[in-house]
C-alpha atoms as a PDB file:
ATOM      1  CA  UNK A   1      83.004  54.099   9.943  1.00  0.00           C
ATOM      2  CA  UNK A   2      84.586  55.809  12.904  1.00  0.00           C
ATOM      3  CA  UNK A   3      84.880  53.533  16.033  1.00  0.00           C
ATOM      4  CA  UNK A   4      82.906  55.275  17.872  1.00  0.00           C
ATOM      5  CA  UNK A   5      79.712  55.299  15.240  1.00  0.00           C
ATOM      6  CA  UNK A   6      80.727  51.405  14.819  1.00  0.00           C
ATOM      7  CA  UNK A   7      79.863  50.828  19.036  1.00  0.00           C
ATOM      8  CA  UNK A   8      76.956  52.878  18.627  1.00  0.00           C
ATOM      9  CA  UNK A   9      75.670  50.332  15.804  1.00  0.00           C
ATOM     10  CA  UNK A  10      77.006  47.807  17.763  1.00  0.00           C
ATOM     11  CA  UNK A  11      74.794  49.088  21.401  1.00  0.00           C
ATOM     12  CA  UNK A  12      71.838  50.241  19.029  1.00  0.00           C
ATOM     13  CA  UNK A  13      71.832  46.028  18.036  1.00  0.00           C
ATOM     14  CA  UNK A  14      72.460  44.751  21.364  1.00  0.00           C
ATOM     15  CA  UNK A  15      69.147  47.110  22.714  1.00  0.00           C
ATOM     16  CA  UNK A  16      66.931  45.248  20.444  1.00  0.00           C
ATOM     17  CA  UNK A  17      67.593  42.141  22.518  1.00  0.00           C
ATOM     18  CA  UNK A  18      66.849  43.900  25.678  1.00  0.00           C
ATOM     19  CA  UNK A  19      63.123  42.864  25.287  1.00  0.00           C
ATOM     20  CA  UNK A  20      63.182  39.205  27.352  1.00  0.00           C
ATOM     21  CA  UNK A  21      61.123  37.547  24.474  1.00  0.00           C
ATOM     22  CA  UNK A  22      62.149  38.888  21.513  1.00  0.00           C
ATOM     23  CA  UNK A  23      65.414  37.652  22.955  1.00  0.00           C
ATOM     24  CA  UNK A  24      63.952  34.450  23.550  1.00  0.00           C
ATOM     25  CA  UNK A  25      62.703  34.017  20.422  1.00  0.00           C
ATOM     26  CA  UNK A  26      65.930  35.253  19.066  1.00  0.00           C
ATOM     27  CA  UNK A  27      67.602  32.249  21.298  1.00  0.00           C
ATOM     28  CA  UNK A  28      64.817  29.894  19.872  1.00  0.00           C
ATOM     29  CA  UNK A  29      65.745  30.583  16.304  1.00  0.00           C
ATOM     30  CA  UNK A  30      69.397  30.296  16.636  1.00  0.00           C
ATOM     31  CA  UNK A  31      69.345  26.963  18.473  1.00  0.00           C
ATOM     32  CA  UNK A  32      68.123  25.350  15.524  1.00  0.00           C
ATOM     33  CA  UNK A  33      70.516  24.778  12.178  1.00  0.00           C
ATOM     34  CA  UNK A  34      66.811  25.166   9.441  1.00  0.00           C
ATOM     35  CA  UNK A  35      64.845  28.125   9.107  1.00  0.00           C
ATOM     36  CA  UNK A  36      61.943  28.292  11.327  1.00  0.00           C
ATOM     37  CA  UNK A  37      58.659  29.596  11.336  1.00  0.00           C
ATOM     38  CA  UNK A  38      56.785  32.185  12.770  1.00  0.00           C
ATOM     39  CA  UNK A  39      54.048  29.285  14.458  1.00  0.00           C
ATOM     40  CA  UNK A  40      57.039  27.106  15.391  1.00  0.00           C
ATOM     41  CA  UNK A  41      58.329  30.047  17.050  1.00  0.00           C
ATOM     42  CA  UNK A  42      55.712  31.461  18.849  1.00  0.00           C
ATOM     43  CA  UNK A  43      55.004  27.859  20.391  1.00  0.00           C
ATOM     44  CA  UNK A  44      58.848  27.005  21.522  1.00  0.00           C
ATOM     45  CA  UNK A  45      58.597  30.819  24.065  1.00  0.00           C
ATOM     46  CA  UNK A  46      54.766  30.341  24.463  1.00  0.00           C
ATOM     47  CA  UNK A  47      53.416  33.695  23.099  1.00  0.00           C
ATOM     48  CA  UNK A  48      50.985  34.349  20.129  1.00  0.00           C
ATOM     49  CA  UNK A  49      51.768  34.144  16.586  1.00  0.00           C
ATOM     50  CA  UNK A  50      50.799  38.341  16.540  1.00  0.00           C
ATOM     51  CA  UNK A  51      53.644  39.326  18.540  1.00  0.00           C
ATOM     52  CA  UNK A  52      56.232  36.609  17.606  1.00  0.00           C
ATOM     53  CA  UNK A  53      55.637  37.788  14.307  1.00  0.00           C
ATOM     54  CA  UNK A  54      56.108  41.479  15.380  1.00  0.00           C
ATOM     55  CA  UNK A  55      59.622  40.572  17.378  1.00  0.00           C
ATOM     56  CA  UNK A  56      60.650  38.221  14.615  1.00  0.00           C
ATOM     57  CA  UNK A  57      60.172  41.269  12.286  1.00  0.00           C
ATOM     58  CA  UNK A  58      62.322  43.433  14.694  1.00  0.00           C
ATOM     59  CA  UNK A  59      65.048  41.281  14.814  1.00  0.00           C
ATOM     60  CA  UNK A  60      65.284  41.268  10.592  1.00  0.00           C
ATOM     61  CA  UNK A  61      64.897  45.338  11.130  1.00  0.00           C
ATOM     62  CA  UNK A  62      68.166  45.087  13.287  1.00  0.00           C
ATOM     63  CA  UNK A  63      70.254  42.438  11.450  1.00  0.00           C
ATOM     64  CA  UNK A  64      69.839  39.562  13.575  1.00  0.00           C
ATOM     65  CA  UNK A  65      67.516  37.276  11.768  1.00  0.00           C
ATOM     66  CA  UNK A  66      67.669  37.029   7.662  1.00  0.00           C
ATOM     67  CA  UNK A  67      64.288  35.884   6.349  1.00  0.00           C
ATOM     68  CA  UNK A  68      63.952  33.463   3.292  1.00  0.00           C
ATOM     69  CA  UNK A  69      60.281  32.224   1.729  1.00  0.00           C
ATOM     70  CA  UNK A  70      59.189  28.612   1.388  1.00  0.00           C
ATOM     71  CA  UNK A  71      56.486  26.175   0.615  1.00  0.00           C
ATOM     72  CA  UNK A  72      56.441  24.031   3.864  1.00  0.00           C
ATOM     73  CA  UNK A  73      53.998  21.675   2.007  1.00  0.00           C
ATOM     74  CA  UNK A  74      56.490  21.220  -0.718  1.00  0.00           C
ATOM     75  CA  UNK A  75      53.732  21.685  -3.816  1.00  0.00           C
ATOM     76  CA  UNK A  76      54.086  24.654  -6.408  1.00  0.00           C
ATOM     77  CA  UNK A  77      52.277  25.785  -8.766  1.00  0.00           C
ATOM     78  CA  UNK A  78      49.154  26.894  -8.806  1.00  0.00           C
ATOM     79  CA  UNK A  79      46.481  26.036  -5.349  1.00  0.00           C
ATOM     80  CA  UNK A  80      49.973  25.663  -3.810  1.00  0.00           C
ATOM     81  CA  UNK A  81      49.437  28.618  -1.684  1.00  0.00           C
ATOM     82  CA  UNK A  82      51.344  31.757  -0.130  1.00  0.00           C
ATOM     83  CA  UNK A  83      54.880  30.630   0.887  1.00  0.00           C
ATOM     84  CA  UNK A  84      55.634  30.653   4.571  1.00  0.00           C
ATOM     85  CA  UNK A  85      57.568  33.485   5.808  1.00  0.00           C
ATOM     86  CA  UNK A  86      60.779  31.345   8.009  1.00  0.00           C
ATOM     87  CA  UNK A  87      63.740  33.295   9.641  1.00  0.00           C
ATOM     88  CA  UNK A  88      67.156  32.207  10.358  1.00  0.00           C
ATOM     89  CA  UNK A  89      69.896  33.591  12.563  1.00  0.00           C
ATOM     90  CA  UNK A  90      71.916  35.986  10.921  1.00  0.00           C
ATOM     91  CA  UNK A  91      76.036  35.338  10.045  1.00  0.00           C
ATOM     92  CA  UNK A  92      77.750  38.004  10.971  1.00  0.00           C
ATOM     93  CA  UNK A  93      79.400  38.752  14.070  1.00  0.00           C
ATOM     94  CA  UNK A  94      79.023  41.656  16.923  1.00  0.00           C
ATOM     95  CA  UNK A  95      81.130  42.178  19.661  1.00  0.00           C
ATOM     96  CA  UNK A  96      81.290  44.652  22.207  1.00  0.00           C
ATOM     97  CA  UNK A  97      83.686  45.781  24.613  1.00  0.00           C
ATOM     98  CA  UNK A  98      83.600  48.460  27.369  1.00  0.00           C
ATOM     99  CA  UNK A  99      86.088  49.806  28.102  1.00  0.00           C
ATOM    100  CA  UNK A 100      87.788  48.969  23.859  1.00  0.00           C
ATOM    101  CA  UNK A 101      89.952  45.503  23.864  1.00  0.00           C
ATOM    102  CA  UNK A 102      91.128  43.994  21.119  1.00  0.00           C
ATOM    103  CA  UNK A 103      91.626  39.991  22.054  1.00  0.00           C
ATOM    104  CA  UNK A 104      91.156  39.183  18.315  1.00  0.00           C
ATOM    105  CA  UNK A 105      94.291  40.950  17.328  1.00  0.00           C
ATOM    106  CA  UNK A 106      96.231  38.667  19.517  1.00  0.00           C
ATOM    107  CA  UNK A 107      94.753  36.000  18.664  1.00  0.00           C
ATOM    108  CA  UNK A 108      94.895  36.219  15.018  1.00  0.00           C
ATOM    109  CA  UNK A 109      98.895  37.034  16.029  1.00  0.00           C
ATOM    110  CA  UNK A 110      99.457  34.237  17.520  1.00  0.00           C
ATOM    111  CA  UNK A 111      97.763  31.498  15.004  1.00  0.00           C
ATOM    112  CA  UNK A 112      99.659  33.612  12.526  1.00  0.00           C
ATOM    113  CA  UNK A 113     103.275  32.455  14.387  1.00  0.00           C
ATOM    114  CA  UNK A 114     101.973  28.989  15.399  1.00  0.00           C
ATOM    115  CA  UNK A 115     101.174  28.208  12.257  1.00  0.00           C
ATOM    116  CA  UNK A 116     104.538  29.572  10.390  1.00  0.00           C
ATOM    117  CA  UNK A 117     106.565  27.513  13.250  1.00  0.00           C
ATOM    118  CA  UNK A 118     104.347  24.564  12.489  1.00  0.00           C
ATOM    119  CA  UNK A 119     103.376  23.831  16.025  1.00  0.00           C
ATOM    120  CA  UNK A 120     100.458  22.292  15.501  1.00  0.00           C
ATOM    121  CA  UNK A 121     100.969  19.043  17.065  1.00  0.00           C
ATOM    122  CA  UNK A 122     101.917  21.270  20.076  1.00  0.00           C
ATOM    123  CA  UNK A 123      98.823  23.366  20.059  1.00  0.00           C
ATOM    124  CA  UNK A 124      96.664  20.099  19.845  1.00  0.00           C
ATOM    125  CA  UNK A 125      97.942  18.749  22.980  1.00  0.00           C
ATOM    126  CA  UNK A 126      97.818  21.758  24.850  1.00  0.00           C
ATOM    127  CA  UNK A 127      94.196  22.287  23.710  1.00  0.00           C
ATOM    128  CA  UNK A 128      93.357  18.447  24.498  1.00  0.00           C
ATOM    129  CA  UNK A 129      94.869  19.170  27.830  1.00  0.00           C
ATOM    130  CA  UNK A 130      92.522  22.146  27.795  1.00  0.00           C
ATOM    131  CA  UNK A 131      89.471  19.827  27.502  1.00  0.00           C
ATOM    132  CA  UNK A 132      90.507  17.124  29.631  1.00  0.00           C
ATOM    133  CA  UNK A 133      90.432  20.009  32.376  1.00  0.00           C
ATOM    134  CA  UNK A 134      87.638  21.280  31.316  1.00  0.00           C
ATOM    135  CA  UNK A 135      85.412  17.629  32.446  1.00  0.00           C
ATOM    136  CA  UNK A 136      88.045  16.536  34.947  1.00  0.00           C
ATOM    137  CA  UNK A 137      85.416  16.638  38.131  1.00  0.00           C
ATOM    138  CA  UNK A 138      83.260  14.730  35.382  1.00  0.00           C
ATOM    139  CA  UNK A 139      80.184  16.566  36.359  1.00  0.00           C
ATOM    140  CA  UNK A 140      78.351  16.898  32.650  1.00  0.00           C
ATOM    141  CA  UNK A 141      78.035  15.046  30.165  1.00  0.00           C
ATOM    142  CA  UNK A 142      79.439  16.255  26.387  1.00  0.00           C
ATOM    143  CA  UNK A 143      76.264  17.741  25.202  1.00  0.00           C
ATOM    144  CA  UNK A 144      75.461  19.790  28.023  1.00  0.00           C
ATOM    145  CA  UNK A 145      79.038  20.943  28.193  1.00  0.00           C
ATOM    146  CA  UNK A 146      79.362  21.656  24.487  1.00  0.00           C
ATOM    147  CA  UNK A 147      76.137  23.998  24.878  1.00  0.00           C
ATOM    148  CA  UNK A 148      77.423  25.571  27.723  1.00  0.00           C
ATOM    149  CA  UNK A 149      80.451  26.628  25.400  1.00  0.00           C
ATOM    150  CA  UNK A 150      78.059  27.953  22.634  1.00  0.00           C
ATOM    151  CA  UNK A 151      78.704  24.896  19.867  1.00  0.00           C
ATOM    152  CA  UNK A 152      74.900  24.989  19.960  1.00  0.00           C
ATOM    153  CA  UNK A 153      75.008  21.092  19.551  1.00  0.00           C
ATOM    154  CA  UNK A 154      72.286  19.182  17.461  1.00  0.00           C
ATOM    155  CA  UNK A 155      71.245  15.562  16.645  1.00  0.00           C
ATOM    156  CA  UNK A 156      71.339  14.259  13.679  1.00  0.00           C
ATOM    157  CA  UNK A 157      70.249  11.076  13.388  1.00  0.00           C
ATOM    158  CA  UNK A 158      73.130   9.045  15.153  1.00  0.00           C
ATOM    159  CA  UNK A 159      75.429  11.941  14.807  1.00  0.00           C
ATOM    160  CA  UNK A 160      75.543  14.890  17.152  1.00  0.00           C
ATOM    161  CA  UNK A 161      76.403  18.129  15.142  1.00  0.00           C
ATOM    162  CA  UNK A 162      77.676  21.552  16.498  1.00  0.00           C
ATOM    163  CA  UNK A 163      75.578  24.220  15.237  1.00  0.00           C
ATOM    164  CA  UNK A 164      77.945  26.730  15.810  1.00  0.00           C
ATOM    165  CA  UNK A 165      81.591  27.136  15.718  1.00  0.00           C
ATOM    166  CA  UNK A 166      83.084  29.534  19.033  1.00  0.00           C
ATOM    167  CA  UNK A 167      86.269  30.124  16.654  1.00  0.00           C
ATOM    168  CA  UNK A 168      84.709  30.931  13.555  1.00  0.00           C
ATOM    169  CA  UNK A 169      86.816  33.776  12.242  1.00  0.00           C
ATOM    170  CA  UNK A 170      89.989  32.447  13.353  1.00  0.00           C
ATOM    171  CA  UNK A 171      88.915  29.040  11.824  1.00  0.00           C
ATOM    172  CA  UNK A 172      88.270  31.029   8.258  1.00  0.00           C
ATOM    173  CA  UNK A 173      91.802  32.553   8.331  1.00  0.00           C
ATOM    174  CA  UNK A 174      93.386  29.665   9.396  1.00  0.00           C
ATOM    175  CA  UNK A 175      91.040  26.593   8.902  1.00  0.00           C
ATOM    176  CA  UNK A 176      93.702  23.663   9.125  1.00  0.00           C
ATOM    177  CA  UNK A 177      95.476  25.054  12.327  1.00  0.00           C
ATOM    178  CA  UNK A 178      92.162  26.254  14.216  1.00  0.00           C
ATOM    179  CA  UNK A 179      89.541  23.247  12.898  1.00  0.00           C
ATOM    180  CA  UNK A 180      92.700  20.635  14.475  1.00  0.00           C
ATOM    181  CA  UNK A 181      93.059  22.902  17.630  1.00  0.00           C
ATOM    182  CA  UNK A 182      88.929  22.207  18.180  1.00  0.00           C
ATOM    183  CA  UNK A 183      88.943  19.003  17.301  1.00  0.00           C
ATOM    184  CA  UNK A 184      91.860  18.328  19.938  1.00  0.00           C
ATOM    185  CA  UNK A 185      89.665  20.379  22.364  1.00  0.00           C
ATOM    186  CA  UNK A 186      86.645  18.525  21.828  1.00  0.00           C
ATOM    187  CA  UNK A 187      87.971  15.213  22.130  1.00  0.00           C
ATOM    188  CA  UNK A 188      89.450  16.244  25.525  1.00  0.00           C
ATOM    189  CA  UNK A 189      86.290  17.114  27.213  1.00  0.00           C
ATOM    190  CA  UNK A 190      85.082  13.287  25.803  1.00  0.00           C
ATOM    191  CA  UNK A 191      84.319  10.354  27.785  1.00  0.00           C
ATOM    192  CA  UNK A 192      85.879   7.045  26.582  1.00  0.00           C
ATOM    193  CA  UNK A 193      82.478   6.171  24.902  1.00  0.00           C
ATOM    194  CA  UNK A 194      82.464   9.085  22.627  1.00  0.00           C
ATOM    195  CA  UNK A 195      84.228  10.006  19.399  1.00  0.00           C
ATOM    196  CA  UNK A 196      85.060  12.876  17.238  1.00  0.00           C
ATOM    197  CA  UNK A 197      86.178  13.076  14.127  1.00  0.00           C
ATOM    198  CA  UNK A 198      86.352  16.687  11.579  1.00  0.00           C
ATOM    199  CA  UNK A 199      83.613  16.310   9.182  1.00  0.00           C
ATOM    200  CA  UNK A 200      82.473  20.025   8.003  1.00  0.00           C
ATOM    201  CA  UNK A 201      78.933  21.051   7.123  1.00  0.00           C
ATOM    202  CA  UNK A 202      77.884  22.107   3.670  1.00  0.00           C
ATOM    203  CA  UNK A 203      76.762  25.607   5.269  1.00  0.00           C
ATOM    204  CA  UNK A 204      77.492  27.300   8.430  1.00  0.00           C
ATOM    205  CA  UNK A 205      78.608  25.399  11.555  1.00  0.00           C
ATOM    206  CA  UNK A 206      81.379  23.818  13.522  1.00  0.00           C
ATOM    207  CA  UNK A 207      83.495  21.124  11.238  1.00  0.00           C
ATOM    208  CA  UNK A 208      83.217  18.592  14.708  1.00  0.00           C
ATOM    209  CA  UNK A 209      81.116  16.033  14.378  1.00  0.00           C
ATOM    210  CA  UNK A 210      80.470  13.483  17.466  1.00  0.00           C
ATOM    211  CA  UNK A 211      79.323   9.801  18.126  1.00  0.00           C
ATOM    212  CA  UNK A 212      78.245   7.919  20.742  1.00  0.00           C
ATOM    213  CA  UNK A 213      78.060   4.303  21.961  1.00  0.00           C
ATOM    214  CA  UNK A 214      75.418   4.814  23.703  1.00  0.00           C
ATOM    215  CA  UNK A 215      73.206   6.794  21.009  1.00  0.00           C
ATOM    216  CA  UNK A 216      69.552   5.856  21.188  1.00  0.00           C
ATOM    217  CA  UNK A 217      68.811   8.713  18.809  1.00  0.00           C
END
């Protein structure tokens, strides 16, 4: 594919979100880590179950949302009834730039030398630094910063998870190097109360986990 038919695919994508709530609903189903329904998601952006259905659909059309098929009661067989149609963010990635840049390149360049010179212990510290800075004025606390940053963070039970990981493809190329770079990050922008520590999902998401003292989830 040529580049130029690639950003047209690309711009073609991004225009389906140009609708504010089919764009909300696409926020509302990528905020959570489980599929979700088309109910559940006409309640969380307050619109009918008709036309979240319709958007929901639109967003599959473009590539945005997969859609899998369950039983939400949990029964089968027969009298079970119809499974429930749920939809879930899709994986890939888009990105767009106007006019063409190519960041990733030099990124993947450089893990590719830091991790050959084994500097990891020096990329750590620079990216704890990083995160330290990042909370210095000590303004907001980690979950509302971690949002902010697009980890898309989660509770689960007393552990808060990060739905999604910022360095994804860099982290699949170079998982030891990149997943100790976020870690180091992460536990920069942390209070003394908090922890971090890697422990990866089975699926899709970041492989930083957090605690809290405090937790009263």
């Amino acid at each position: 594919m040529s580049n130029s038919n690639h950003e047209d695919e690309i711009l073609d994508t991004v225009a389906v979100l140009g609708d504010p709530v089919r764009r909300r609903l696409y926020q509302a189903v990528s905020a959570v880590p489980t599929a979700v329904g088309r109910d559940a998601a006409a309640v969380a952006v307050g619109v009918s179950r008709s036309l979240a259905a319709f958007h929901l659909d639109r967003l599959v059309e473009a590539g945005l949302l997969t859609v899998t098929y369950q039983r939400l009661s949990g029964r089968s067989g027969p009298g079970a009834g119809r499974p429930a149609k749920l939809y879930q963010r899709a994986s890939g990635e888009r990105e767009l730039s106007l006019p063409p840049r190519s960041y990733d390149s030099v990124a993947r360049l450089l893990a590719d030398v830091v991790e050959r010179a084994g500097l990891d212990r020096e990329l750590q510290s620079a990216a704890r630094q990083a995160g330290a800075d990042v909370t210095a004025d000590g303004g907001r606390d980690p979950e509302t910063e971690l949002r902010e940053r697009g980890y898309e963070p989660y509770w689960d039970q007393a552990t808060l998870r990060l739905h999604n990981c910022p360095f994804r493809s860099l982290a699949e190329e170079f998982p030891a190097l990149i997943c100790g770079m976020n870690l180091a990050l992460v536990e920069g922008m942390l209070p003394g109360d908090w922890t971090a520590v890697l422990d990866p999902l089975p699926k899709e998401g970041c492989c930083v986990a957090l605690m809290s003292k405090n937790n009263f989830h």
